[in-house]
Protein backbone atom coordinates (compact mmCIF):
# COMPACT_ATOMS: atom_id res chain seq x y z
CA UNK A 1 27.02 -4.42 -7.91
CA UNK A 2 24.35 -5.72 -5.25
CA UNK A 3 20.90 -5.21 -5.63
CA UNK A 4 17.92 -6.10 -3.82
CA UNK A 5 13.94 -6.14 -4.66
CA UNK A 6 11.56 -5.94 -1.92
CA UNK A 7 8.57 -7.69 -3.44
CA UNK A 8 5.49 -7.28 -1.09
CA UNK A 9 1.99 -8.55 -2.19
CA UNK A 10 -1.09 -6.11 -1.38
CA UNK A 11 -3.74 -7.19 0.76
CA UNK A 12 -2.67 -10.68 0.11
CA UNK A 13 -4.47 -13.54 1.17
CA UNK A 14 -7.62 -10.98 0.15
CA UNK A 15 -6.81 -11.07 -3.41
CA UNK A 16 -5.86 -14.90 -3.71
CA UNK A 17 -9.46 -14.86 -2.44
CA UNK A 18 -10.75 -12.98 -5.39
CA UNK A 19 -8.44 -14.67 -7.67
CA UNK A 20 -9.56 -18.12 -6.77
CA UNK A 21 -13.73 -16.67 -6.61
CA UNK A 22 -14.39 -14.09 -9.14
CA UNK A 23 -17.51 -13.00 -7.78
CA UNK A 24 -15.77 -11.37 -5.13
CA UNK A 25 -13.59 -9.06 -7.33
CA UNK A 26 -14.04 -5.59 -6.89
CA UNK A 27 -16.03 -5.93 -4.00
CA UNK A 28 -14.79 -5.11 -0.43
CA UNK A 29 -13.81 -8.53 1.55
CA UNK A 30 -12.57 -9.33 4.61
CA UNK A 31 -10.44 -12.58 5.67
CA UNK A 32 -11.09 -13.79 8.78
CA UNK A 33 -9.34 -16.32 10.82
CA UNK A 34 -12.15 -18.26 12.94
CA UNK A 35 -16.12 -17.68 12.95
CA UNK A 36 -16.64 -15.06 10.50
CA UNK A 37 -20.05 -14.06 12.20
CA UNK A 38 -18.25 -13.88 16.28
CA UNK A 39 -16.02 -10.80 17.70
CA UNK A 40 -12.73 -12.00 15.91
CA UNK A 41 -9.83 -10.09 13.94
CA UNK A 42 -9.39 -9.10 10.50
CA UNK A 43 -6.51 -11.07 9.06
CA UNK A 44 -6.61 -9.26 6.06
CA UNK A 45 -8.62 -6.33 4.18
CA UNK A 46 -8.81 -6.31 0.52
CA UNK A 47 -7.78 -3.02 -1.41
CA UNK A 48 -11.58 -2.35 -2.18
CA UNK A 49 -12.51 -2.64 1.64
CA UNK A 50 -9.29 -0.29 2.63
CA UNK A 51 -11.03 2.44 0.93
CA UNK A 52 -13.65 2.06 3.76
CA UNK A 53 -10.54 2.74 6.62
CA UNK A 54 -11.25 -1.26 6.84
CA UNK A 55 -7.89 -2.38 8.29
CA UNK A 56 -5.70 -6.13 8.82
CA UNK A 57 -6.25 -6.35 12.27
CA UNK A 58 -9.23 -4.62 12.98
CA UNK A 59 -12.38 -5.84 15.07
CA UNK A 60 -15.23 -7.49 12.68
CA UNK A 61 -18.23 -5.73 14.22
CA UNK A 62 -15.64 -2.13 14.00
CA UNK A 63 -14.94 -3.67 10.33
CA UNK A 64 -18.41 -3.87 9.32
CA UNK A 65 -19.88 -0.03 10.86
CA UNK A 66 -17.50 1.21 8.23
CA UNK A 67 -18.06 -0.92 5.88
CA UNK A 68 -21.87 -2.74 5.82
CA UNK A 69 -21.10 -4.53 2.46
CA UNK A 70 -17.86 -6.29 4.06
CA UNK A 71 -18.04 -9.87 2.46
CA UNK A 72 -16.25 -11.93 5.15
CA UNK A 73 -14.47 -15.00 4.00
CA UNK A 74 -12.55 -17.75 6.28
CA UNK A 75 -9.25 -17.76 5.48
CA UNK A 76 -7.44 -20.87 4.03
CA UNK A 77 -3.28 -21.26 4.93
CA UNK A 78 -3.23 -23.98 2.48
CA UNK A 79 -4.30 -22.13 -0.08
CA UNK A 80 -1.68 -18.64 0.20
CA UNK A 81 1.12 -21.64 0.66
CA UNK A 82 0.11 -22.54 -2.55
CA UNK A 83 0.27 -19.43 -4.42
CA UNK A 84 3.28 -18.09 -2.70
CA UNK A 85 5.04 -21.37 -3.97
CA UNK A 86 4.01 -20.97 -7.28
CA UNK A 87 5.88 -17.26 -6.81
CA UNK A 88 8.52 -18.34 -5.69
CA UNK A 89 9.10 -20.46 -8.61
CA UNK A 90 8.80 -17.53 -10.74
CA UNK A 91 11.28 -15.94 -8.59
CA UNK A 92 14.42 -18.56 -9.01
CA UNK A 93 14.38 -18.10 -12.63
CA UNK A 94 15.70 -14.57 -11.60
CA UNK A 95 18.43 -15.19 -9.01
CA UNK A 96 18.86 -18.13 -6.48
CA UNK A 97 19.06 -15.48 -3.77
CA UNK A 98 15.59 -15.71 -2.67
CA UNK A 99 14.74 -15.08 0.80
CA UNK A 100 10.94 -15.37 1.79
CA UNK A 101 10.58 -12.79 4.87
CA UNK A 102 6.78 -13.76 5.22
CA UNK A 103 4.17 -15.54 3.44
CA UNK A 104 3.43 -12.77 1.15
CA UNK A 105 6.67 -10.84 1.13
CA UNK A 106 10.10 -11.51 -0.23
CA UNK A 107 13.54 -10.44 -0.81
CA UNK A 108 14.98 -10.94 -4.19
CA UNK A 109 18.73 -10.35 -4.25
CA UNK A 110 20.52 -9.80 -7.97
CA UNK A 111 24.36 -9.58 -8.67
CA UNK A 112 26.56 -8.06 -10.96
CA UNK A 113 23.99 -6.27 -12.98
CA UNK A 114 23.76 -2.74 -13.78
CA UNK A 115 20.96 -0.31 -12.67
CA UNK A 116 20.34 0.10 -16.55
CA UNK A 117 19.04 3.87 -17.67
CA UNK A 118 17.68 6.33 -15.25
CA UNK A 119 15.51 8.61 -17.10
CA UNK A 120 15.35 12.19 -16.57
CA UNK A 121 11.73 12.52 -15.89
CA UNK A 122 8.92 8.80 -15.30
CA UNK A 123 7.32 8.32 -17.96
CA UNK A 124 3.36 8.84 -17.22
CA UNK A 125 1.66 6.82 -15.91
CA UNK A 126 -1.10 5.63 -13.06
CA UNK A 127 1.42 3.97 -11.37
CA UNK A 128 4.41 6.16 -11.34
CA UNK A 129 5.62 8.49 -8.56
CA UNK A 130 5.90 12.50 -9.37
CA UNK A 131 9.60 12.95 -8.30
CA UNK A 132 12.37 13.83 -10.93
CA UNK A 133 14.98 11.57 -11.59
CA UNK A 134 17.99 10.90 -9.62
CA UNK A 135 18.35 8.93 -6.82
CA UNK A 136 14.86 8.42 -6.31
CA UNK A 137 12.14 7.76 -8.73
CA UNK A 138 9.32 6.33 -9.48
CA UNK A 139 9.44 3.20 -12.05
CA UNK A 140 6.73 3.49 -15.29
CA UNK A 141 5.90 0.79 -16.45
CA UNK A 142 6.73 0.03 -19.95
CA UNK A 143 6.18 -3.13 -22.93
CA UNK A 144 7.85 -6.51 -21.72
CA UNK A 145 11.16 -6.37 -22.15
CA UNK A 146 13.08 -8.62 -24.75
CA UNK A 147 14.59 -12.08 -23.53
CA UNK A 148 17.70 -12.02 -25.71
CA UNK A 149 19.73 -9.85 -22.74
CA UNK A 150 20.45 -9.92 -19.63
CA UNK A 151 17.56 -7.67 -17.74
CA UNK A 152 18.17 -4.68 -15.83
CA UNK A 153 16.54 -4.47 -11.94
CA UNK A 154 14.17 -2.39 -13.57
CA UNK A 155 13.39 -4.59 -16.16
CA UNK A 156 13.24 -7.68 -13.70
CA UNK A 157 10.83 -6.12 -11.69
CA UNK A 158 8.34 -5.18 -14.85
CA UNK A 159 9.37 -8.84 -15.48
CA UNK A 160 8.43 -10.33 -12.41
CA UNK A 161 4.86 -8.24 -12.54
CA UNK A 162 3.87 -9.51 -15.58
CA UNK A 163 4.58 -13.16 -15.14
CA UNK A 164 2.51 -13.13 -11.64
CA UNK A 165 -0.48 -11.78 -13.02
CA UNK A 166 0.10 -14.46 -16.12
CA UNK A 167 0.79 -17.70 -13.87
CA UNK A 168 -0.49 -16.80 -10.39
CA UNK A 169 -3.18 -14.58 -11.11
CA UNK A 170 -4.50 -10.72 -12.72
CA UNK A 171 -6.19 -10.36 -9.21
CA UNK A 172 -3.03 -11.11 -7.66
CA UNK A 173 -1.06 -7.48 -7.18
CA UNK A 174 2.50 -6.96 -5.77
CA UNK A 175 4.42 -3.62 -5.19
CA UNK A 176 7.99 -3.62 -5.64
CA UNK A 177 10.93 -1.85 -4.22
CA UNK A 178 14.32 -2.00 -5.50
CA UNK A 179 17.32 -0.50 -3.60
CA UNK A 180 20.99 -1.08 -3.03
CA UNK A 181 20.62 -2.85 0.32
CA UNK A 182 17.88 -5.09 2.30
CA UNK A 183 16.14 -1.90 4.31
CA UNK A 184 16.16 0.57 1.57
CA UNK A 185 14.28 -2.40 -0.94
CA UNK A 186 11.59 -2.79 1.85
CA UNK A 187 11.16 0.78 2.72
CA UNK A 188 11.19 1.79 -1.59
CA UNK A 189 8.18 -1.13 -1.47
CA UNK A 190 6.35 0.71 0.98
CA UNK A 191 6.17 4.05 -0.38
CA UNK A 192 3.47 3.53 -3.32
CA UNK A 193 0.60 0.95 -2.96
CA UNK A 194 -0.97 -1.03 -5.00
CA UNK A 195 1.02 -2.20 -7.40
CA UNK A 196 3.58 0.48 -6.83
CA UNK A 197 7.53 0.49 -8.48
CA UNK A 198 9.29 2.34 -6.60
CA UNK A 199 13.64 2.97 -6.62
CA UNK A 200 16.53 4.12 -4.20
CA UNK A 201 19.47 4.02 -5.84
CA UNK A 202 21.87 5.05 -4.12
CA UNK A 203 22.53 6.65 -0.39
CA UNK A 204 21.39 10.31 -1.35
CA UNK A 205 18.54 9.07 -2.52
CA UNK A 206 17.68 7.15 0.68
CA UNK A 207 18.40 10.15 2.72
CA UNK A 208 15.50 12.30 1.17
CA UNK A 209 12.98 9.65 1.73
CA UNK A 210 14.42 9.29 5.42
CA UNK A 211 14.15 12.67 6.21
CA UNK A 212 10.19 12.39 4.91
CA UNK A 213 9.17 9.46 6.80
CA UNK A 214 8.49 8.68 10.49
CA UNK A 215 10.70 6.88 12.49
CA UNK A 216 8.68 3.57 12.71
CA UNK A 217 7.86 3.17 8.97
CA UNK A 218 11.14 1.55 8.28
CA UNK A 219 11.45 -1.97 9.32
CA UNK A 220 13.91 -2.20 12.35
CA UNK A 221 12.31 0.76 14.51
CA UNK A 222 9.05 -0.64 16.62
CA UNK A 223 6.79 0.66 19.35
CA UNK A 224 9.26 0.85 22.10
CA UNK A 225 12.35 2.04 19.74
CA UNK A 226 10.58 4.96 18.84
CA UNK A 227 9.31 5.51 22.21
CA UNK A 228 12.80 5.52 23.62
CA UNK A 229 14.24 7.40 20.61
CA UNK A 230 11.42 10.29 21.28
CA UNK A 231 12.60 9.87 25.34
CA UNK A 232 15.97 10.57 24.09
CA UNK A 233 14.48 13.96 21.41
CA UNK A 234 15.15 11.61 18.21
CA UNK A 235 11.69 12.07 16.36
CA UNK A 236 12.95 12.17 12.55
CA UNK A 237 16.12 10.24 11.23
CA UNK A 238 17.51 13.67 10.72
CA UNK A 239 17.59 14.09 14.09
CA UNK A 240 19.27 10.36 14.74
CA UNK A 241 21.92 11.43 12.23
CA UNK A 242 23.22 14.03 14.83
CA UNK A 243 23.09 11.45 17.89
CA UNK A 244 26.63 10.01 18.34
CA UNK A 245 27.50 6.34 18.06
CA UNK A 246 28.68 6.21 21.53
CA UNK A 247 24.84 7.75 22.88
CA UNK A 248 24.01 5.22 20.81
CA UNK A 249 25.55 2.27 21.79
CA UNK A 250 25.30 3.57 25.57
CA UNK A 251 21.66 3.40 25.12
CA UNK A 252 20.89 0.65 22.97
CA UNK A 253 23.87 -1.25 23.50
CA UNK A 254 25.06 -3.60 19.99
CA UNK A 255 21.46 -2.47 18.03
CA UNK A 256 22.42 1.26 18.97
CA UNK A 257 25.09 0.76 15.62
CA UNK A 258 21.99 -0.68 13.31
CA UNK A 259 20.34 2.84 14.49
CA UNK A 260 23.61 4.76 13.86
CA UNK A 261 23.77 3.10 10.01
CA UNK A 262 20.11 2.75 9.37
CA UNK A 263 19.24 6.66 9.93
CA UNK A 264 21.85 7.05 6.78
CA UNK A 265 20.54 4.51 4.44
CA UNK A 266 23.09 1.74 5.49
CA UNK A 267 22.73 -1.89 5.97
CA UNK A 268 25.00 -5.09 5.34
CA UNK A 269 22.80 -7.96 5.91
CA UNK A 270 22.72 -10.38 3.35
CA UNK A 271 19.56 -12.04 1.64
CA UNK A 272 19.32 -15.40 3.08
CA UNK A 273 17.95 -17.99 0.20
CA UNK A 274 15.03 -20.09 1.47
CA UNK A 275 16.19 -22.82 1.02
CA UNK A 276 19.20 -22.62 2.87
CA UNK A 277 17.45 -21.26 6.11
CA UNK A 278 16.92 -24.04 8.38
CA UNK A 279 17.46 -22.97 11.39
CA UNK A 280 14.32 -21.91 13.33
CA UNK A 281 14.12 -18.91 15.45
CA UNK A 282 11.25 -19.26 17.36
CA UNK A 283 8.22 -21.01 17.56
CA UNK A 284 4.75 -19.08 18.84
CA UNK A 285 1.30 -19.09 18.62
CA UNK A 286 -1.13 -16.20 19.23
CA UNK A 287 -5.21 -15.88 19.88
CA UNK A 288 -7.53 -13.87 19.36
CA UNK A 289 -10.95 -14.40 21.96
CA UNK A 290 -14.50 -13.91 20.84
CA UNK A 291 -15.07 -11.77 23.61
CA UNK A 292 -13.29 -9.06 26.20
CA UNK A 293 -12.84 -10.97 29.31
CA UNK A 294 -10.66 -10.78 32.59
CA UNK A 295 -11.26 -14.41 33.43
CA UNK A 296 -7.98 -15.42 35.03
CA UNK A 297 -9.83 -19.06 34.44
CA UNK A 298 -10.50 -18.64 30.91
CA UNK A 299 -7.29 -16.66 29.92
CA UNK A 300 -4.93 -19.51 31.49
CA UNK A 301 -7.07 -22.02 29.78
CA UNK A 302 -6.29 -20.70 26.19
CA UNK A 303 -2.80 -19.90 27.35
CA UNK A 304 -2.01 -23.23 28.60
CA UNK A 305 -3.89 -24.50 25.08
CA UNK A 306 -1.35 -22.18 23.11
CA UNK A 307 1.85 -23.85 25.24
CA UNK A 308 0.52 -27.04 24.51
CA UNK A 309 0.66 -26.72 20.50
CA UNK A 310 4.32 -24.54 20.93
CA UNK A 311 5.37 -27.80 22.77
CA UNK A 312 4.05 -30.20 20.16
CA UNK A 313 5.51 -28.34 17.12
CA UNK A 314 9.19 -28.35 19.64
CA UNK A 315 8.95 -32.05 19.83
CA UNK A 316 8.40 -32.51 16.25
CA UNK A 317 10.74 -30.71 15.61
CA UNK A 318 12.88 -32.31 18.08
CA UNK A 319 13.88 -28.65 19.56
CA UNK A 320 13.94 -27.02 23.02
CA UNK A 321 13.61 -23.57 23.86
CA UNK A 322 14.79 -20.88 26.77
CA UNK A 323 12.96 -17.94 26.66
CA UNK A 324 9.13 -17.35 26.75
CA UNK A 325 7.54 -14.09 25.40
CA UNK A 326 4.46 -13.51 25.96
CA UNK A 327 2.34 -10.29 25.02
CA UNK A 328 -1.84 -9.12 25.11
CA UNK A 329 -3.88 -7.09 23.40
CA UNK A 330 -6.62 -4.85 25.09
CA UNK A 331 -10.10 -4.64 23.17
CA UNK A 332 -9.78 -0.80 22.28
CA UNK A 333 -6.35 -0.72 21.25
CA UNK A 334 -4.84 -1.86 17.98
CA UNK A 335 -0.79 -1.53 17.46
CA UNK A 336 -0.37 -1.60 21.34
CA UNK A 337 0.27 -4.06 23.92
CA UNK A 338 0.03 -3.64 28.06
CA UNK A 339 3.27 -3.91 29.67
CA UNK A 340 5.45 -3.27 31.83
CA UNK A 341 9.24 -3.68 31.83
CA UNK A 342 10.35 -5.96 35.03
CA UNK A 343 14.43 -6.17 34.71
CA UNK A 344 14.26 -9.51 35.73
CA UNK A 345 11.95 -11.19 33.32
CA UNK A 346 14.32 -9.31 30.29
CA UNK A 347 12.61 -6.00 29.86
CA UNK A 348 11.61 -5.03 26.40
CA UNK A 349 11.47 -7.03 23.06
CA UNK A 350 9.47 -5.43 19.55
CA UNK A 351 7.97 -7.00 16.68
CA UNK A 352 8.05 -4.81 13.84
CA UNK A 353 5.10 -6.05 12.14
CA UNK A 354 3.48 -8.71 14.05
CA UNK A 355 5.59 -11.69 15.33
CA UNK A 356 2.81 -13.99 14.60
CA UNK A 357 0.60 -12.22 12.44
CA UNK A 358 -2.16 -9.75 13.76
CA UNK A 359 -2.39 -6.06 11.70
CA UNK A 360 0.52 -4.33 12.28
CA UNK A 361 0.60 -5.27 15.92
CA UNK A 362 3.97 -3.84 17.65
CA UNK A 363 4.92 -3.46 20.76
CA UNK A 364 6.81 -4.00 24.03
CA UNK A 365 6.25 -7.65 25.88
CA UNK A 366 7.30 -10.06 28.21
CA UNK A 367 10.02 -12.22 28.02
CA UNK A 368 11.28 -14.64 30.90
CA UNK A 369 14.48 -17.57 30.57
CA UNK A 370 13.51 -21.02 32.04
CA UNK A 371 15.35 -24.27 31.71
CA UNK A 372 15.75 -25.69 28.12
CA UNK A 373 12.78 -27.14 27.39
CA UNK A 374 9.95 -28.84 25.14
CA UNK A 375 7.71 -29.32 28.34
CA UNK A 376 4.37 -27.57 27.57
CA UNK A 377 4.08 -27.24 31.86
CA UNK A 378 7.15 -25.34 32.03
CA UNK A 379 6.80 -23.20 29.13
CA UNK A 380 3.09 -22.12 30.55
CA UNK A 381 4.95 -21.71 34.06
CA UNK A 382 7.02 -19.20 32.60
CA UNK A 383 4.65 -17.79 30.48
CA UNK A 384 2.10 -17.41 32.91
CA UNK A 385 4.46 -16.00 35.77
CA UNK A 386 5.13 -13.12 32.58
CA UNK A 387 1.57 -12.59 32.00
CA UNK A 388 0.51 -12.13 36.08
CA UNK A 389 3.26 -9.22 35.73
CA UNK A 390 1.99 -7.21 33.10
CA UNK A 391 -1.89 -8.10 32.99
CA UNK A 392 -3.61 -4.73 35.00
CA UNK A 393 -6.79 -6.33 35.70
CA UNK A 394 -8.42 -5.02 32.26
CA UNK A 395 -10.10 -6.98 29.63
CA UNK A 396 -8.50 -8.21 27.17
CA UNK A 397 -9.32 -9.52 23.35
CA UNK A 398 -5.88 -11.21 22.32
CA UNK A 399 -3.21 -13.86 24.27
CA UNK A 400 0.18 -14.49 22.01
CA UNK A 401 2.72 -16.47 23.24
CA UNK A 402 6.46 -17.85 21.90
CA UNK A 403 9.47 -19.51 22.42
CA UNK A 404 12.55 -18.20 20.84
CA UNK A 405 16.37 -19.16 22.07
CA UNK A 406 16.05 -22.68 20.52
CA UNK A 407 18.52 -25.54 20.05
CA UNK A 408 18.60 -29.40 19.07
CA UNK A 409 17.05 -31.74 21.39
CA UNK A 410 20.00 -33.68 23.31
CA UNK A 411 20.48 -35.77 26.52
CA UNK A 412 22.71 -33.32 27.79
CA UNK A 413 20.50 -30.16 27.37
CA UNK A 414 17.78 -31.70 29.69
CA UNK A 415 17.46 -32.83 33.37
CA UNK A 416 16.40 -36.75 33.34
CA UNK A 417 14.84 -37.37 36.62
CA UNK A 418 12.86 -40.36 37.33
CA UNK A 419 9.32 -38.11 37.37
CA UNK A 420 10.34 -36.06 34.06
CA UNK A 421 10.81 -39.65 32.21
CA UNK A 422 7.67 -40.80 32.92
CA UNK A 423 6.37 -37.66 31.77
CA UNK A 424 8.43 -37.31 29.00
CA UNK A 425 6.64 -41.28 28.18
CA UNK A 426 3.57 -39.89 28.34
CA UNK A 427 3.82 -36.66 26.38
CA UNK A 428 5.33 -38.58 23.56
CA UNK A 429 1.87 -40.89 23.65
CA UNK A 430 -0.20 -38.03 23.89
CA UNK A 431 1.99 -36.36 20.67
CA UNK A 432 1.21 -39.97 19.07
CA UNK A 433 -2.27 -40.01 19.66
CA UNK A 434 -2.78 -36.55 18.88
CA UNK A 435 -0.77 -36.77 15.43
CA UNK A 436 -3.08 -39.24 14.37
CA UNK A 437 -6.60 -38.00 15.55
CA UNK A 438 -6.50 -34.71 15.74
CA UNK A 439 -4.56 -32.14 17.95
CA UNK A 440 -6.23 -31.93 21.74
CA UNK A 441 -7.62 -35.96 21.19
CA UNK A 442 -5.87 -36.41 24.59
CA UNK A 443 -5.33 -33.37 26.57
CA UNK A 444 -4.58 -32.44 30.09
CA UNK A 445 -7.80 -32.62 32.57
CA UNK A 446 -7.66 -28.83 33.26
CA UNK A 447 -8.44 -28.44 29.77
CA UNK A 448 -11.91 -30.42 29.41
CA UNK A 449 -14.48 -27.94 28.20
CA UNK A 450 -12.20 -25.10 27.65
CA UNK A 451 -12.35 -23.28 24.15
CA UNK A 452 -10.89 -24.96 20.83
CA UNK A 453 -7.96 -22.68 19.69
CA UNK A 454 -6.72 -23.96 16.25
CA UNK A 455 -4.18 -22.45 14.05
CA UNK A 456 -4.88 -19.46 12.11
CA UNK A 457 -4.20 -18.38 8.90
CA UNK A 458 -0.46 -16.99 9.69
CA UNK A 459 1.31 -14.37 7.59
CA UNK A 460 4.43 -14.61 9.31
CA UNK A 461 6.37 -17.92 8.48
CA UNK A 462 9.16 -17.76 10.91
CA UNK A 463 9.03 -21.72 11.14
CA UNK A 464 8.10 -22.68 7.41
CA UNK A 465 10.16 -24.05 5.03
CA UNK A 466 9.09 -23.80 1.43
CA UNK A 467 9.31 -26.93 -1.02
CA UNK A 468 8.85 -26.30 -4.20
């Protein structure tokens, strides 16, 4: 029998913050990507600040009106890496299916073992959920379990708690869902934070909690999805259960099937172990200004700078990419993004949580197909020929950008011209230079004076590969 855990830590990079300084345990703390003292973005909210309606995501100066005591905190990538590898060696000792969906949530997938006892009522305590047994129930959470047999699910979650507040840290919390298939784990890990244990066993089971949840709280339904769904009078999963395949497929085309099986607790994708995922999907940047502005100048500068590192990491990567999404945040919205479809440019795309990171940002964007390429002039062509079609003339606080559609660098997938040799010469002396001195050491002449945009602290690894 198949199952799968859906192990999520809360307000991560947060807590590896007040595992790693213990005077900021228990207090409310924010993790900020840039200046903590300009107009940036919460990149995470510890559990003591939530309590506050602090949120990942949300505006500093917003952060602090709710919360005056907000200890801000730059964040350090280096640092989660190293804690989430030090998980994810506790993790293999479980099952070599291992497949890390971000930097601080994973899928742990276990074979031929049996769901062990399901007891008739949880036992109590703070941490279990007050629904009867059955298909769904919430986990106590009981003495270690012996070594001398094999563990249960159950038992390998209590398991897997205990050993990451014993070798990664007691500040360090994770909530844990454990289901029969990839969807069902993630949604089961949602349902009860911090530190939460929660089980679906089974496809009854997952049909209750469907038919209690909203539409866009189960990974696989965004912004537009729902919006579409609710065009079509689909606003519960009880409701998608009566829509036909065929509507579905007639409207959503292929996905319009993932619909179909996910509003009844379905789903066949496999956990992909980590370190057998080495194909990249995309490659992307996004960033978040200091201040609202409508400065066509400004906002191409930091555009063009976020091409220019998407390039870099192509060619070092020795890939080239097709299509370019791009997407913006306005100053007064959070979970949003202005846009408008334009058939040619592909219409709609979603990220669920955040492509690149940024508070539950989700959405509908830009994309547009160019020419294979690793050219940062041609990916800001495209990119900025997107942006020109959904920009209103507003402010606007955040520029992401990425390229997706990616294959191996060879002679055949590229044009060689006389002009895009020479250029291709001097981009690779530029990468050279750069590699060694620091990224934007050499840089184009547009960009002298513009803004420093650096890499931020980034949640989602959909580039990463783990080493441990």
């Amino acid at each position: 029998m198949r199952t799968i855990l859906h192990i999520d830590f809360n307000s991560y990079f947060a807590t590896v913050e007040q595992q790693a300084n213990p005077r900021l345990r228990g207090k409310p703390v924010g993790v900020t990507g840039g200046d903590r003292f300009k107009r940036t973005v919460l990149g995470a909210a510890s559990v003591e600040a939530k309590k506050f309606g602090v949120k990942t995501g949300m505006r500093i100066p917003e952060a602090l009106k709710l919360c005056p005591r907000l200890i801000l905190v730059k964040g350090d990538s280096y640092k989660y890496l190293e804690s989430t590898k030090r998980f994810l060696n506790i993790l293999k000792d479980y099952s070599p299916y291992v497949e890390v969906f971000s930097i601080d949530e994973v899928f742990l997938e276990l074979r031929n073992f049996s769901w062990g006892p399901v007891r008739s009522q949880p036992q109590k305590c703070p941490r279990s959920l007050p629904f009867a047994a059955g298909s769904f129930w919430g986990a106590p959470l009981p003495a270690t379990p012996a070594k001398n047999y094999p563990l249960s699910p159950l038992e390998t979650a209590l398991d897997i708690k205990r050993r990451i507040s014993e070798e990664v840290g007691e500040w360090v919390k994770c909530s844990i869902g454990i289901s029969y298939n990839r969807r069902m784990a993630k949604l089961a890990g949602s349902l009860y934070k911090p530190d939460g244990l929660v089980v679906i066993a089974d496809e009854e089971g997952a049909r209750f909690i469907l038919d209690r949840v909203e539409l866009d709280e189960i990974c696989g339904i965004g912004f537009a999805i729902k919006k579409r769904l609710n065009n079509m009078g689909v606003f519960s999963f009880k409701d998608l259960r009566k829509v036909p395949l065929e509507a579905l497929l007639a409207s959503f085309k292929s996905y319009g099937k993932v619909l179909f099986d996910l509003s009844r607790g379905i789903d066949e994708t496999s956990v992909l172990p980590f370190y057998e995922k080495e194909e990249v999907k995309s490659v992307g940047h996004r960033y978040t200004i200091d201040h609202d502005t409508k400065d066509l100048a400004e906002i191409k500068q930091v555009l063009l700078k976020l091409v220019e590192l998407i390039a870099k990491r192509l060619r070092t990567k020795k890939l080239v990419g097709k299509t370019v999404s791009i997407w913006v945040r306005k100053p007064h919205l959070r979970g949003e993004v202005i846009a408008k479809p334009v058939a040619h440019l592909g219409g709609e795309f979603a990220h669920p949580r955040g492509e690149l990171g940024g508070g539950g940002f989700q959405g509908a964007g830009m994309q547009a197909t160019i020419a294979f390429t690793d050219s940062g002039m041609e990916i800001f062509n495209g990119a900025w020929k997107s942006f020109l079609k959904i920009w209103d003339g507003s402010e606007i606080r955040m520029v992401g950008v990425s390229v997706s559609n990616l294959k191996p660098k060879n002679p055949e997938n590229l044009t060689f011209l006389e002009d895009k040799l020479r250029i291709e010469k001097l981009t690779k002396i530029m990468d050279e230079v750069n590699n060694r001195y620091g990224d934007f050491t050499l840089q184009r002449g547009v960009l002298l004076g513009s803004r420093k945009v650096k890499r931020m602290p980034n949640p989602f690894l959909a580039d990463y590969r783990f080493k441990i």
